[in-house]
Protein backbone atom coordinates (compact mmCIF):
# COMPACT_ATOMS: atom_id res chain seq x y z
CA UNK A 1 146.73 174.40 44.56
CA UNK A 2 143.08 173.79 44.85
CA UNK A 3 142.05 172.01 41.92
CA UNK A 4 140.19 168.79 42.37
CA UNK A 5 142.65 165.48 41.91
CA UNK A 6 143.37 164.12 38.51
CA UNK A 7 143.72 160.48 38.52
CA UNK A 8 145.07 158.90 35.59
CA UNK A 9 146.41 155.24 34.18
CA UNK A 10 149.73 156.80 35.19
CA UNK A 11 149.17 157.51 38.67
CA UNK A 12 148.03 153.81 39.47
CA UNK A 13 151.06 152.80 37.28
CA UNK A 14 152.68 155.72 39.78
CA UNK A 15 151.95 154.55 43.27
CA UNK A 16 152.71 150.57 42.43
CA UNK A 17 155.96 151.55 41.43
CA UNK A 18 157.27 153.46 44.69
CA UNK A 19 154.82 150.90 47.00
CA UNK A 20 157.57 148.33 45.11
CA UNK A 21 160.69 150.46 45.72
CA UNK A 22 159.17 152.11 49.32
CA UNK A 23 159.02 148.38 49.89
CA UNK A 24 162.29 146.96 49.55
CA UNK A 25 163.81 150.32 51.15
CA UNK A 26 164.24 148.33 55.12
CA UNK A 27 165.97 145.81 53.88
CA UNK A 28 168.80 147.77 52.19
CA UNK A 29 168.57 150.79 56.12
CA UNK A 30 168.84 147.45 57.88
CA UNK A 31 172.28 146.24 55.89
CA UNK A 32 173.62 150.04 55.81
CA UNK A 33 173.12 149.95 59.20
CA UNK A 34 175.49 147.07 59.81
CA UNK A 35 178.42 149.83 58.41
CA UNK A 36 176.97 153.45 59.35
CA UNK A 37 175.19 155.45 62.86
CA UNK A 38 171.12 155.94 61.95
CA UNK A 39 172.17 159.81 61.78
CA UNK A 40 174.95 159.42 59.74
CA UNK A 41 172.72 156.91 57.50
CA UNK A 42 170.12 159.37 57.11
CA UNK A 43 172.02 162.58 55.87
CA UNK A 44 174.12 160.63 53.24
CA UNK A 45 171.21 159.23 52.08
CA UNK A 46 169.80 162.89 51.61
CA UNK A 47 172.82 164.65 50.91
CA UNK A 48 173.47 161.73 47.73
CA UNK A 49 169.39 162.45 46.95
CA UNK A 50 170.10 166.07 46.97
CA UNK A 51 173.33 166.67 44.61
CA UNK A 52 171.71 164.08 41.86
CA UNK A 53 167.81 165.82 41.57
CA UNK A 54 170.10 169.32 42.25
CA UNK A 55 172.02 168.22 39.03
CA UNK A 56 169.06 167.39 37.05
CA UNK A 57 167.37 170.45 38.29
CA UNK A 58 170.34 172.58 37.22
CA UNK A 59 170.67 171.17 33.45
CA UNK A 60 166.57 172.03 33.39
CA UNK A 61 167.33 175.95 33.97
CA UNK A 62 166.82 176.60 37.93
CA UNK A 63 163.33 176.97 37.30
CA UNK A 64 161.08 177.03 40.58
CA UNK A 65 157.91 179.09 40.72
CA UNK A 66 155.36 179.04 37.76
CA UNK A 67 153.41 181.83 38.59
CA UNK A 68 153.50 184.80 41.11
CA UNK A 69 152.94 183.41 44.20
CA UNK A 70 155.46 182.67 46.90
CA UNK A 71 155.47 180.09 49.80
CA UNK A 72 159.09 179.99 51.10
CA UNK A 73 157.96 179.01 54.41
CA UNK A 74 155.75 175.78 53.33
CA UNK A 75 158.59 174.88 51.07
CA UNK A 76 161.12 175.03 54.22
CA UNK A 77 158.40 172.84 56.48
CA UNK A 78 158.00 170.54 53.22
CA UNK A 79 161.64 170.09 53.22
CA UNK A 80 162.20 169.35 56.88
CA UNK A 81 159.14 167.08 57.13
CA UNK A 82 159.44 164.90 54.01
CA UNK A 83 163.51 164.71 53.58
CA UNK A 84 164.95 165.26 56.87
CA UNK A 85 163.26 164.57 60.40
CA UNK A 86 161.44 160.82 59.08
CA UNK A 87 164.70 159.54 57.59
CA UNK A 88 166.19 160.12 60.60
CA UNK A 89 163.14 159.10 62.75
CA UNK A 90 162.99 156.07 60.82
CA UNK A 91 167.03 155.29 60.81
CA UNK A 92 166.83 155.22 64.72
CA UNK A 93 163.59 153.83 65.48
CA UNK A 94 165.06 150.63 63.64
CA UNK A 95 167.46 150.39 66.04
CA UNK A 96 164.99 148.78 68.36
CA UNK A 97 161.60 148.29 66.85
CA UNK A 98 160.73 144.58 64.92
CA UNK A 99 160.00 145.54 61.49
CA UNK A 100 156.90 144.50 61.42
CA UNK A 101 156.09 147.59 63.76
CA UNK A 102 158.29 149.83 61.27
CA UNK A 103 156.01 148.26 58.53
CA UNK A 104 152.48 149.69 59.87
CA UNK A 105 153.72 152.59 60.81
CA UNK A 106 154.26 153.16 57.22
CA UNK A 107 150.84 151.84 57.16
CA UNK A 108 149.75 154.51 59.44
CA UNK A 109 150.29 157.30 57.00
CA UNK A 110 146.85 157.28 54.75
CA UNK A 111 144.81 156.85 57.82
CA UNK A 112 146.45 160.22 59.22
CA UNK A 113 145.97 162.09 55.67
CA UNK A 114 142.59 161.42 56.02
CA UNK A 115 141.73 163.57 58.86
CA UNK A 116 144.39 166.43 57.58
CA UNK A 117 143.52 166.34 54.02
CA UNK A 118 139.24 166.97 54.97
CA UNK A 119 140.71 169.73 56.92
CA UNK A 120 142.96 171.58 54.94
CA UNK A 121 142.16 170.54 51.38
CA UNK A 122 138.35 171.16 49.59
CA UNK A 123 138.38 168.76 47.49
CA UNK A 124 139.65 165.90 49.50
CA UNK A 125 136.96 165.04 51.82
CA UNK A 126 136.37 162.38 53.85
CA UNK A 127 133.41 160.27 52.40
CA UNK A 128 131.95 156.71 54.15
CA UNK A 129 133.16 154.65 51.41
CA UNK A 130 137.00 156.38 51.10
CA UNK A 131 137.14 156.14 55.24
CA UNK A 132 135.80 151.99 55.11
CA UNK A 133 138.15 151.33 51.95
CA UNK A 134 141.08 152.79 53.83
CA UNK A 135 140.16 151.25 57.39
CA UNK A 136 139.82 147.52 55.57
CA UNK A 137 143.01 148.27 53.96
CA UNK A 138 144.71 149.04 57.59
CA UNK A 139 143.20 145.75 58.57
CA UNK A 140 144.63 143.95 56.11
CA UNK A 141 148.46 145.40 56.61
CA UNK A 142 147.49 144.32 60.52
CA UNK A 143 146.73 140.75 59.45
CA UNK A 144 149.95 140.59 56.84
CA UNK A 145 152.02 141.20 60.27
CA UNK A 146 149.97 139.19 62.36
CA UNK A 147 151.60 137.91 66.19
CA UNK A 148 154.81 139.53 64.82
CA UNK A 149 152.79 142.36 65.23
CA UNK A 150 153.14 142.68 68.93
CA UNK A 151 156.08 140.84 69.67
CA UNK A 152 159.01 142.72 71.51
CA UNK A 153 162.89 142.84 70.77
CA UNK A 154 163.56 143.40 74.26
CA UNK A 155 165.48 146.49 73.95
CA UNK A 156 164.81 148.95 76.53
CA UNK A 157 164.57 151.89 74.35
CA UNK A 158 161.82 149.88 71.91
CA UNK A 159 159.26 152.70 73.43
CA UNK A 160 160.75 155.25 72.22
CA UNK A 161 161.50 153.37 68.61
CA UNK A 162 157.78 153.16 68.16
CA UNK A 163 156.98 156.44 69.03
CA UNK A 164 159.74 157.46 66.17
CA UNK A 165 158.44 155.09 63.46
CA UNK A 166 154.78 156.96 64.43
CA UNK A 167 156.16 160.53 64.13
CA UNK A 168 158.15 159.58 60.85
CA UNK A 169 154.24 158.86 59.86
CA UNK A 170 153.07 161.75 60.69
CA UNK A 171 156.08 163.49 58.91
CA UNK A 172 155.25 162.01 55.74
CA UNK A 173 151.39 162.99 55.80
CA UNK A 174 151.62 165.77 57.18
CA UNK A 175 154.27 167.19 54.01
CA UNK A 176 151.72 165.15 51.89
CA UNK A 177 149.63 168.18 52.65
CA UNK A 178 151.89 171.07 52.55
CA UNK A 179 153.26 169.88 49.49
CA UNK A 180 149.34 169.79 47.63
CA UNK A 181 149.00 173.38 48.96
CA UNK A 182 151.92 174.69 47.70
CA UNK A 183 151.19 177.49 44.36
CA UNK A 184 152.01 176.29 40.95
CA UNK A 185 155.67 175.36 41.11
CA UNK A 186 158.09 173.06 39.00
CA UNK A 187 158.16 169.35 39.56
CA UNK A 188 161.49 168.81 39.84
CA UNK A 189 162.68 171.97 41.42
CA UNK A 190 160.25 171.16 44.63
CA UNK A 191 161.63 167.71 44.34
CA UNK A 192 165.47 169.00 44.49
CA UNK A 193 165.07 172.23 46.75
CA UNK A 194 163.62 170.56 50.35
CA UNK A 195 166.35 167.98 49.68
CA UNK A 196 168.82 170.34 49.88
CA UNK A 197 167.24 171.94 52.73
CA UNK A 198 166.86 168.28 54.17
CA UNK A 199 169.77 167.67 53.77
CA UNK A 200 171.58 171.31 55.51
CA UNK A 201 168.94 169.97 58.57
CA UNK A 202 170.03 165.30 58.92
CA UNK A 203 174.07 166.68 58.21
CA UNK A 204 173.82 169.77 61.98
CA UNK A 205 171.83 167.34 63.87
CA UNK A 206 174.02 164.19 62.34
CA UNK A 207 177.43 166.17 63.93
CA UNK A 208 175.55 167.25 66.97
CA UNK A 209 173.68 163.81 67.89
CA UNK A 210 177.18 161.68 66.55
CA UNK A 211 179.97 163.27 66.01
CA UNK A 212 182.47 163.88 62.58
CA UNK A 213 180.76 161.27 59.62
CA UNK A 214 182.73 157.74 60.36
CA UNK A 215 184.23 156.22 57.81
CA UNK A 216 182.27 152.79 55.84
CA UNK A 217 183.21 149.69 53.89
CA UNK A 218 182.39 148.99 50.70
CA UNK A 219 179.36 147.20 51.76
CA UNK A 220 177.72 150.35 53.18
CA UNK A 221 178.55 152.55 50.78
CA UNK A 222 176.64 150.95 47.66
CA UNK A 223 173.70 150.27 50.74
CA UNK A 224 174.38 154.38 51.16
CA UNK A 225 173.95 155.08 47.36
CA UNK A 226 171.38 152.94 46.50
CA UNK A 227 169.14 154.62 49.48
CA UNK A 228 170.05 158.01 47.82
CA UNK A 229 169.62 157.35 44.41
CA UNK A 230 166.48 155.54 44.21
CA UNK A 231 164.05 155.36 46.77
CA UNK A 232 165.01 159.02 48.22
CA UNK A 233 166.03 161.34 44.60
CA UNK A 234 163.83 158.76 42.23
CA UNK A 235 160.81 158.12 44.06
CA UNK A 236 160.92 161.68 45.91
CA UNK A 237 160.22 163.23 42.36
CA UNK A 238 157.68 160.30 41.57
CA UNK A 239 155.65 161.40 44.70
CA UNK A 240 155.93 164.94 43.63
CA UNK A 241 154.13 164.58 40.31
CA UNK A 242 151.33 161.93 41.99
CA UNK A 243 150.72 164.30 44.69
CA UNK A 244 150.49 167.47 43.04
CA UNK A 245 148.17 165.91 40.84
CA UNK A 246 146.17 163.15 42.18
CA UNK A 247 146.14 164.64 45.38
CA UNK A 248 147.51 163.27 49.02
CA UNK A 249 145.17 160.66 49.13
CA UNK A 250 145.26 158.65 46.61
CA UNK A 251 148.96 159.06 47.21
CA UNK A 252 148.32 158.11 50.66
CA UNK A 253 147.77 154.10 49.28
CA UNK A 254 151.48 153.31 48.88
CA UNK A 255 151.78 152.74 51.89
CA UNK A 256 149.60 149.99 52.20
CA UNK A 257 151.87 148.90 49.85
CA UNK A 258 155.02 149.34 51.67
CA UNK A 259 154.48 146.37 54.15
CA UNK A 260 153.29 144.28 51.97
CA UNK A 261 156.53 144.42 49.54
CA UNK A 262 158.53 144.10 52.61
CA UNK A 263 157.27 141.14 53.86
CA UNK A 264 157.22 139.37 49.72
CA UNK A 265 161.14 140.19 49.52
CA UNK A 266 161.77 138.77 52.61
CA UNK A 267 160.21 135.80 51.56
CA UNK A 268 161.93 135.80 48.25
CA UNK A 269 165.17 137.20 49.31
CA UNK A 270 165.58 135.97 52.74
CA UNK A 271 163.94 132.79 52.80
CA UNK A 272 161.22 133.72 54.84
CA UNK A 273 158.22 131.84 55.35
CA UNK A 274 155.46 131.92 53.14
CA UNK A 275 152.05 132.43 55.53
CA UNK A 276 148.93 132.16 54.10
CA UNK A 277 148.05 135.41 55.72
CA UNK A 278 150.15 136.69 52.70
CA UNK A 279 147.21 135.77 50.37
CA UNK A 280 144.42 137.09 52.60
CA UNK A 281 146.42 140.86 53.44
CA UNK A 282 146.83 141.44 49.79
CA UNK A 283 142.81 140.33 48.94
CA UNK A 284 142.35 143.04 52.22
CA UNK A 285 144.28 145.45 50.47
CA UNK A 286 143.21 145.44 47.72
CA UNK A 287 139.44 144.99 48.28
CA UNK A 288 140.12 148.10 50.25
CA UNK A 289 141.54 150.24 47.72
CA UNK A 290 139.13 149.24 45.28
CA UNK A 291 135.89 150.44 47.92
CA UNK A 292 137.90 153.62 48.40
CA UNK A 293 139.01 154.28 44.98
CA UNK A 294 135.64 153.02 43.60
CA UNK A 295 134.56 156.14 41.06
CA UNK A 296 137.96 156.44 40.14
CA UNK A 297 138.20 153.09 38.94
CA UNK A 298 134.86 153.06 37.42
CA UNK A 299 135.81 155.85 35.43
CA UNK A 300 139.19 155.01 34.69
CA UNK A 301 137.91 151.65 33.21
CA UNK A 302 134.99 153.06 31.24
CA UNK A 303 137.44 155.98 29.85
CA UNK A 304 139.49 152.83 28.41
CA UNK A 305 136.84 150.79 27.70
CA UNK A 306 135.64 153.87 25.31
């Protein structure tokens, strides 16, 4: 698909809405993984993801492709890249990275669709303003975690958790893009389909990294099937329709988001600390989206204004 990115009301309306549930998605891995092996975690989460879209998918008729073309291949990378190797990347990495680190990884992920989008996609190019929007947004995710930032848990395998919170990154933009190039093909049939194949992929390396599923408590299992219901089947079809639309990009903003929601339900939820540094990420942010997103808002805003 090479037509230039529609961006509409609904695909601001879009993003905020997954930054919000992308957001509160560590807290509820970090309580699953009181019950459940990362592994484990991360191909129930799928495998829950996969039967519900597969069910909805089912009652819509099977339907896949829209036209003639074929891309079996990009839909099997799409699948392994954006519902199998970062939930598992991510599951482990948690194990002994602060989340704070975990948090701009996420953060991570527009500044690598830049590069890969001017590449690979015409009409997502990489313009001054879009590249200083996104770099003040970076900064202001880097001032949101602030010391925390750089501070250590002490575990000797925190090198290697950093490195898999980076590649989970590079996952997500890098399926961003395959999933844009893919030919004309039903929302919610590219939405169910890699999940399954996710899912075939987290369940053989879940067995061969950990063993036979163990079993959980109550606690983990609602953790377990909120993980699959909502931020993996839900918000795996919302990111479907925003980037075959709007385009990886603009999609690419969420996670700016992601951090940022994090660090507000901690503070409402856990009795965090507020920090001023709250105020001035989210003015960062924001100022940052707006300079990168500038036409599009201009023209958004006129279109209502008319």
């Amino acid at each position: 698909m090479h037509t230039p990115p529609e961006i509409t009301a609904k695909s601001w309306l879009s993003i905020s809405l997954l930054g919000l549930i992308w957001g509160s998605t560590f807290l509820v891995i970090e309580i699953a993984l009181e019950g459940i092996t990362p592994f484990w975690l991360a191909a129930w989460r799928i495998l829950i993801a996969a039967v519900l879209t597969s069910v909805v998918w089912g009652l819509g008729g099977w339907r896949l492709h829209l036209s003639e073309d074929r891309d079996w291949r990009g839909l099997l990378l799409f699948g392994l890249l954006s519902a199998s190797l970062p939930f598992q990347l991510i599951s482990w990495g948690q194990q002994s990275v602060t989340s704070a680190f975990a948090g701009v990884s996420m953060a991570s992920v527009a500044l690598i669709i830049l590069p890969l989008a001017h590449f690979f996609l015409p009409n997502e190019r990489i313009t001054p303003r879009r590249l200083g929007g996104f770099i003040i947004g970076f900064i202001g995710v880097m001032v949101l975690m602030g010391p925390q930032l750089f501070a250590s848990t002490g575990e000797s395998a925190e090198w290697l958790g950093r490195i898999a919170c980076l590649l989970a990154a590079g996952c997500y933009a890098s399926s961003s893009i395959i999933l844009r190039r893919l030919p004309p093909i039903d929302a919610i049939g590219v939405s169910a389909l890699p999940l399954v194949i996710g899912a075939v992929f987290a369940i053989t390396a879940a067995f061969i990294v950990e063993g036979p599923p163990p079993p959980v408590d109550s606690k983990t299992a609602v953790a377990l099937a909120v993980l699959g219901l909502i931020p993996t089947a839900g918000a795996n079809l919302l990111r479907v329709q925003v980037t075959r639309t709007a385009g990886p990009v603009f999609m690419s903003l969420t996670s700016y988001q992601v951090p940022l929601w994090s660090v507000i339900f901690g503070v409402l939820l856990l009795d965090e600390p507020f920090d001023n540094s709250l105020v001035i990420s989210l003015s960062l942010i924001l100022a940052g989206v707006g300079v990168s997103q500038y036409h599009g808002i201009k023209k958004l805003l006129s279109g209502s204004k008319g």
